[in-house]
Protein backbone atom coordinates (compact mmCIF):
# COMPACT_ATOMS: atom_id res chain seq x y z
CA UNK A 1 -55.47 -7.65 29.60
CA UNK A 2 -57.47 -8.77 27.15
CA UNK A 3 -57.75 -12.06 26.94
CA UNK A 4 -58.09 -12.56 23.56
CA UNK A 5 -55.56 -9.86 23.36
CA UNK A 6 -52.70 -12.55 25.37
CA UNK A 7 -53.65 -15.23 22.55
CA UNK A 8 -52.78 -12.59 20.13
CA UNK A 9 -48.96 -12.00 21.34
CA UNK A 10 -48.28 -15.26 21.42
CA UNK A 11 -49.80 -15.60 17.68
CA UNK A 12 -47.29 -12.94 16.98
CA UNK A 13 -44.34 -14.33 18.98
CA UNK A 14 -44.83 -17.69 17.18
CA UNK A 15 -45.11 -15.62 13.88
CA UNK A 16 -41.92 -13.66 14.73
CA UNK A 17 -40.22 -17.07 15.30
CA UNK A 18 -41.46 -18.71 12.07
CA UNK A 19 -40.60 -15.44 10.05
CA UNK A 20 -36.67 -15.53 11.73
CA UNK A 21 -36.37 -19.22 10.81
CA UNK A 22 -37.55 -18.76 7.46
CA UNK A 23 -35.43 -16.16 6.87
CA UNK A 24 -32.48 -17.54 8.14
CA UNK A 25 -33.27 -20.58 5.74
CA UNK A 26 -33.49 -18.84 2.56
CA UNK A 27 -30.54 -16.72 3.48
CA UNK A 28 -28.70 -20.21 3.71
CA UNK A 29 -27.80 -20.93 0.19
CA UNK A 30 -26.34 -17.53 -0.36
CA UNK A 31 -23.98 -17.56 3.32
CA UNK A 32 -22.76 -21.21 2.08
CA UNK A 33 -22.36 -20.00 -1.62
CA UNK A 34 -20.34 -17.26 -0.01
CA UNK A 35 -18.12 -19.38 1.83
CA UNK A 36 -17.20 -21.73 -0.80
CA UNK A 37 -16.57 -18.08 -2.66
CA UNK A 38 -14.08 -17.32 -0.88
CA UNK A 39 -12.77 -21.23 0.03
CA UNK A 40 -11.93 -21.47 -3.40
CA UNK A 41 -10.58 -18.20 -4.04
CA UNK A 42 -8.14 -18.40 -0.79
CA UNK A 43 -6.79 -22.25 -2.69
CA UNK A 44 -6.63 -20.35 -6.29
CA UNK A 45 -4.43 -17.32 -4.37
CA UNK A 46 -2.41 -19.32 -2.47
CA UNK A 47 -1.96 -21.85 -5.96
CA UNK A 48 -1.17 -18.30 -7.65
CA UNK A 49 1.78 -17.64 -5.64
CA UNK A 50 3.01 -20.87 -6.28
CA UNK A 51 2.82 -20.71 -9.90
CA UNK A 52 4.40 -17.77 -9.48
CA UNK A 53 6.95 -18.82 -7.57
CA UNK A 54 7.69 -22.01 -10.27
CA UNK A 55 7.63 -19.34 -12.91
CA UNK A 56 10.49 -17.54 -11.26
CA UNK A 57 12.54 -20.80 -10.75
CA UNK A 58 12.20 -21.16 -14.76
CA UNK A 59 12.73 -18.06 -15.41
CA UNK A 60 16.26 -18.29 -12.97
CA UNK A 61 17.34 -21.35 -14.79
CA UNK A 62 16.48 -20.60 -18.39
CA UNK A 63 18.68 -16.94 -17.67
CA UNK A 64 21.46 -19.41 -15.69
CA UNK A 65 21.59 -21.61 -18.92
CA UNK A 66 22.00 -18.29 -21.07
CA UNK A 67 24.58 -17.25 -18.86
CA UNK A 68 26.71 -20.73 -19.39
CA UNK A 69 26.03 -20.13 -23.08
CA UNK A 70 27.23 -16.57 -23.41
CA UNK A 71 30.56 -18.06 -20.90
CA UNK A 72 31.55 -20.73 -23.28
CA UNK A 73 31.18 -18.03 -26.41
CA UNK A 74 33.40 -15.13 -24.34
CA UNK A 75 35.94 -18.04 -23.65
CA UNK A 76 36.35 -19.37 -27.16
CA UNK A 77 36.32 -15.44 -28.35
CA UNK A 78 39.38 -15.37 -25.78
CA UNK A 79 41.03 -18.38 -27.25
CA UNK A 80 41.13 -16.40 -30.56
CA UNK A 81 42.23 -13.43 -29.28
CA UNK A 82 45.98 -15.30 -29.35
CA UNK A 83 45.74 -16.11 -32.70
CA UNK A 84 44.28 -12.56 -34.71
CA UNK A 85 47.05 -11.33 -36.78
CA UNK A 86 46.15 -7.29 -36.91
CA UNK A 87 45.25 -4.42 -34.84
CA UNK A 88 41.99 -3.53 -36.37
CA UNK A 89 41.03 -8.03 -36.05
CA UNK A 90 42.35 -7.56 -31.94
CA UNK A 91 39.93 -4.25 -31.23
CA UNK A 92 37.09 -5.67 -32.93
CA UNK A 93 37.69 -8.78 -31.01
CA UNK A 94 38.25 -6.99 -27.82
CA UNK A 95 35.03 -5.12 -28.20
CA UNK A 96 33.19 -8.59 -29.14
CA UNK A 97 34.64 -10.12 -25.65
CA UNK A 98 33.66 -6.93 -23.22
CA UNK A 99 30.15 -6.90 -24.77
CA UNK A 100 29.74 -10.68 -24.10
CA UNK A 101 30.82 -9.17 -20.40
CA UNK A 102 28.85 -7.22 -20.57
CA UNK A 103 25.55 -9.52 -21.26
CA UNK A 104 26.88 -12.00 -18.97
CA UNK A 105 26.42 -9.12 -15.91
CA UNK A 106 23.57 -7.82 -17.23
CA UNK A 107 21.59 -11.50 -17.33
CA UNK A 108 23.34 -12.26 -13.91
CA UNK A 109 21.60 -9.09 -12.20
CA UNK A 110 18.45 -10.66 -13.71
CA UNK A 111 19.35 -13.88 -11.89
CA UNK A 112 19.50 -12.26 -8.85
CA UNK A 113 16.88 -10.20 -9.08
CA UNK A 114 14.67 -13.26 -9.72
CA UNK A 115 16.25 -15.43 -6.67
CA UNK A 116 15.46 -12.15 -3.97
CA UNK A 117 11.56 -12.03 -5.69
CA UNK A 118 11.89 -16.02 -5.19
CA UNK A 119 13.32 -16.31 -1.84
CA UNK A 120 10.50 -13.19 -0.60
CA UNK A 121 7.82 -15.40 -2.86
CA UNK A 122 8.69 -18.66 -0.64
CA UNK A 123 8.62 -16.92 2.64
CA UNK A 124 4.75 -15.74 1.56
CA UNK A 125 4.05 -18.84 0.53
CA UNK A 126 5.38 -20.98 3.77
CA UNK A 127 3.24 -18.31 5.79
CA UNK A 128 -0.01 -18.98 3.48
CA UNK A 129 0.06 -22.57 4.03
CA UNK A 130 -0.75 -22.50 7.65
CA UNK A 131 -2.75 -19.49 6.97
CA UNK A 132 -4.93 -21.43 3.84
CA UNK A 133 -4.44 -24.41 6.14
CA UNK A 134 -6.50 -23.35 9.56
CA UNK A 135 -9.05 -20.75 7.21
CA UNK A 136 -10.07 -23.44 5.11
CA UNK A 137 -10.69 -25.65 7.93
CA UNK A 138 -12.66 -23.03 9.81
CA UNK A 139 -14.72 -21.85 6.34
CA UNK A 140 -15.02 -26.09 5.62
CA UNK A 141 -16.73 -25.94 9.34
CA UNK A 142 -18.92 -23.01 9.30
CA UNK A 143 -20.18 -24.63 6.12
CA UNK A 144 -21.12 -27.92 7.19
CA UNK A 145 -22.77 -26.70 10.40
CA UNK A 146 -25.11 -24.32 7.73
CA UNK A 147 -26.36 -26.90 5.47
CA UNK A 148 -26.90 -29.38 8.29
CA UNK A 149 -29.11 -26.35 10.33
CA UNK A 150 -31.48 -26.20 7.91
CA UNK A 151 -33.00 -29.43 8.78
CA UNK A 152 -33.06 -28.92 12.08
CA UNK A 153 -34.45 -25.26 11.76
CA UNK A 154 -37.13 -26.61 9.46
CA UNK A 155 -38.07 -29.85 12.10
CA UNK A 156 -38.70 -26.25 14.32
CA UNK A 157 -40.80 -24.14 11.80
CA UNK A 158 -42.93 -27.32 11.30
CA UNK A 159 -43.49 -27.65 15.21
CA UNK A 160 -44.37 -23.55 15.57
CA UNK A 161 -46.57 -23.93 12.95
CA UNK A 162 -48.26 -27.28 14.48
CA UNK A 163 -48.45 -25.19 17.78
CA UNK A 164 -49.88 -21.80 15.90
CA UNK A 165 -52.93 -23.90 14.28
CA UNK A 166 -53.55 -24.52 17.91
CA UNK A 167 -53.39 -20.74 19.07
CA UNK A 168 -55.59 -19.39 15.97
CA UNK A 169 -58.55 -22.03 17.14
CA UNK A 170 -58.65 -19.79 20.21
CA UNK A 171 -59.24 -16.94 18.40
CA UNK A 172 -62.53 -15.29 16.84
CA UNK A 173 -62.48 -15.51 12.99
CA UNK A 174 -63.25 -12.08 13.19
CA UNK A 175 -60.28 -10.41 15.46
CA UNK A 176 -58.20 -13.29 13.56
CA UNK A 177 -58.84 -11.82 10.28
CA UNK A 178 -58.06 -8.61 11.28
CA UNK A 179 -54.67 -9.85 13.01
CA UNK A 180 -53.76 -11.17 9.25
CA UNK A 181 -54.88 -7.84 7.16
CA UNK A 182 -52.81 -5.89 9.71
CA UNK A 183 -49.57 -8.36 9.63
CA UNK A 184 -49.88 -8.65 5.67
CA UNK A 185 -49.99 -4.72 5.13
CA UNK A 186 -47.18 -4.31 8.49
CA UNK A 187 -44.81 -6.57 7.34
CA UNK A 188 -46.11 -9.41 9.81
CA UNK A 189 -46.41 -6.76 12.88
CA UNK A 190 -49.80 -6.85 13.57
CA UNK A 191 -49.31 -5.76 17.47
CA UNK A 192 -47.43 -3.05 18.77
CA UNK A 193 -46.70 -2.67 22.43
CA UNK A 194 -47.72 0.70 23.99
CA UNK A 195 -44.67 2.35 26.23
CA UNK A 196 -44.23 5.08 27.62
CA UNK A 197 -47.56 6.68 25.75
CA UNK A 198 -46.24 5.70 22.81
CA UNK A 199 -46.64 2.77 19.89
CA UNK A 200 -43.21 0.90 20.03
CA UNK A 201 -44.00 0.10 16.00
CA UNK A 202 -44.07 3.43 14.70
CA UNK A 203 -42.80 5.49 17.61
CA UNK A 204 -46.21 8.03 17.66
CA UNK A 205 -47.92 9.45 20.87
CA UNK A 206 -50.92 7.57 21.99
CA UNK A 207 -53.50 9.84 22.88
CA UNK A 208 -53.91 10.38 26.80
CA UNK A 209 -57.86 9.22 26.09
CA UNK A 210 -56.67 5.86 24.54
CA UNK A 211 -53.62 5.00 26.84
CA UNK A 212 -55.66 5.64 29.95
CA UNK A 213 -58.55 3.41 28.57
CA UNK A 214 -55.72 0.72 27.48
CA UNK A 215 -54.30 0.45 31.07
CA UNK A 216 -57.91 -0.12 32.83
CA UNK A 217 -60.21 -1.78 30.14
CA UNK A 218 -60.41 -4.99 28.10
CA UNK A 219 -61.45 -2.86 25.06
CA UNK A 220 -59.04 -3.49 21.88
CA UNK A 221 -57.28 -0.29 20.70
CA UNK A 222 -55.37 0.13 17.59
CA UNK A 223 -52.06 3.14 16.83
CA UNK A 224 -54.23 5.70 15.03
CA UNK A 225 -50.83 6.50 13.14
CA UNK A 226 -50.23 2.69 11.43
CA UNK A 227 -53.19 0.78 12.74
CA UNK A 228 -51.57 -1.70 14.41
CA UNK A 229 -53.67 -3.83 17.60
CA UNK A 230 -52.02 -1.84 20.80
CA UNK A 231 -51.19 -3.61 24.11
CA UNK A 232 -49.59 -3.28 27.34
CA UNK A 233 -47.39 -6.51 28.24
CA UNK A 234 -47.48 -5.58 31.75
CA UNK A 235 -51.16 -5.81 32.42
């Protein structure tokens, strides 16, 4: 192989490792914003249901304090009862006490109504605190070990780029400037590997010409489909 051709892979493979790290960096913010996303929205669910679950205990006593209300009323409309003096006063009162019976069932079905959506509510909610409980500490985890990559992964960037400087000294300014125009129009592939008879970049047939001068000579070839600097890793 070439030999300025072996100086240009690993220019690449310390590109490709720069470009990953990079990446990976900027994507950082965004994967840790995420997390606390969904951190704080597993808390704010989990404090939902136990709103929730103090609304229906309110909402159980308030109705249990109307039913003690509407029990002392029937019983003083049943203390009267004794004392009406007509037929038309004992109906009307009659009908006065089986409506207040009526209520008080009524407002008792509420109650428990409200204690089965309570008792079902605290079940959820015992589950969700071991659930919240183990998830948070796992997101809380994920999320330190992130922000306290990037550091390291930009110590590494800083030591591939150290060693690059070193590799592009090796190479003629002119095959170096034409590794750059390639990368910059090939989104940083500037070298494709040829396989099989065919670029590994853009997947087109090398002619038989080309690929049989690749394998034997030191001559520099480029895809005639995307232009990219061909090579055999094998040689």
């Amino acid at each position: 192989m070439n030999s300025d051709l072996r100086i240009l892979i690993a220019l690449q493979d310390l590109d490709q490792k720069i470009a990953t790290f990079h990446k990976q960096i900027v994507e950082i913010p965004n994967r840790v914003q995420a997390l606390q996303s969904e951190l704080e929205g597993l808390h704010q669910h989990h404090q939902d249901r136990i709103a929730r679950s103090q609304e229906l205990a309110k909402r159980r006593r308030a109705s249990e304090g109307e039913v003690e209300l509407m029990r002392s009323k029937l019983s003083r409309l049943k203390d009267q009862l004794m004392a009406v003096k007509t037929n038309k006063e004992y109906t009307v009162m009659l009908h006065e006490i089986q409506t207040g019976e009526d209520q008080i069932r009524a407002e008792e079905d509420k109650i428990l109504d409200v204690m089965e959506q309570g008792e079902i509510l605290d079940q959820e909610i015992k589950l969700s605190d071991k659930e919240v409980a183990t998830r948070s500490k796992e997101l809380e985890q994920t999320i330190r070990e992130l922000e306290t990559s990037v550091p390291r992964m930009e110590l590494k960037v800083a030591e591939f780029q150290a060693e690059r400087a070193l590799i592009e000294d090796r190479v003629r300014s002119e095959l170096l400037e034409r590794y750059r125009r390639i990368a910059a129009a090939r989104k940083g592939i500037a070298l494709a590997e040829a396989s099989g008879e065919l670029c590994s970049a853009c997947h087109v047939r090398i002619r038989p010409q080309v690929y049989a001068e690749l394998r034997r000579s030191e001559t520099i070839f480029h895809c005639d489909s995307c232009d990219r600097i061909l090579f055999l890793r094998d040689v």
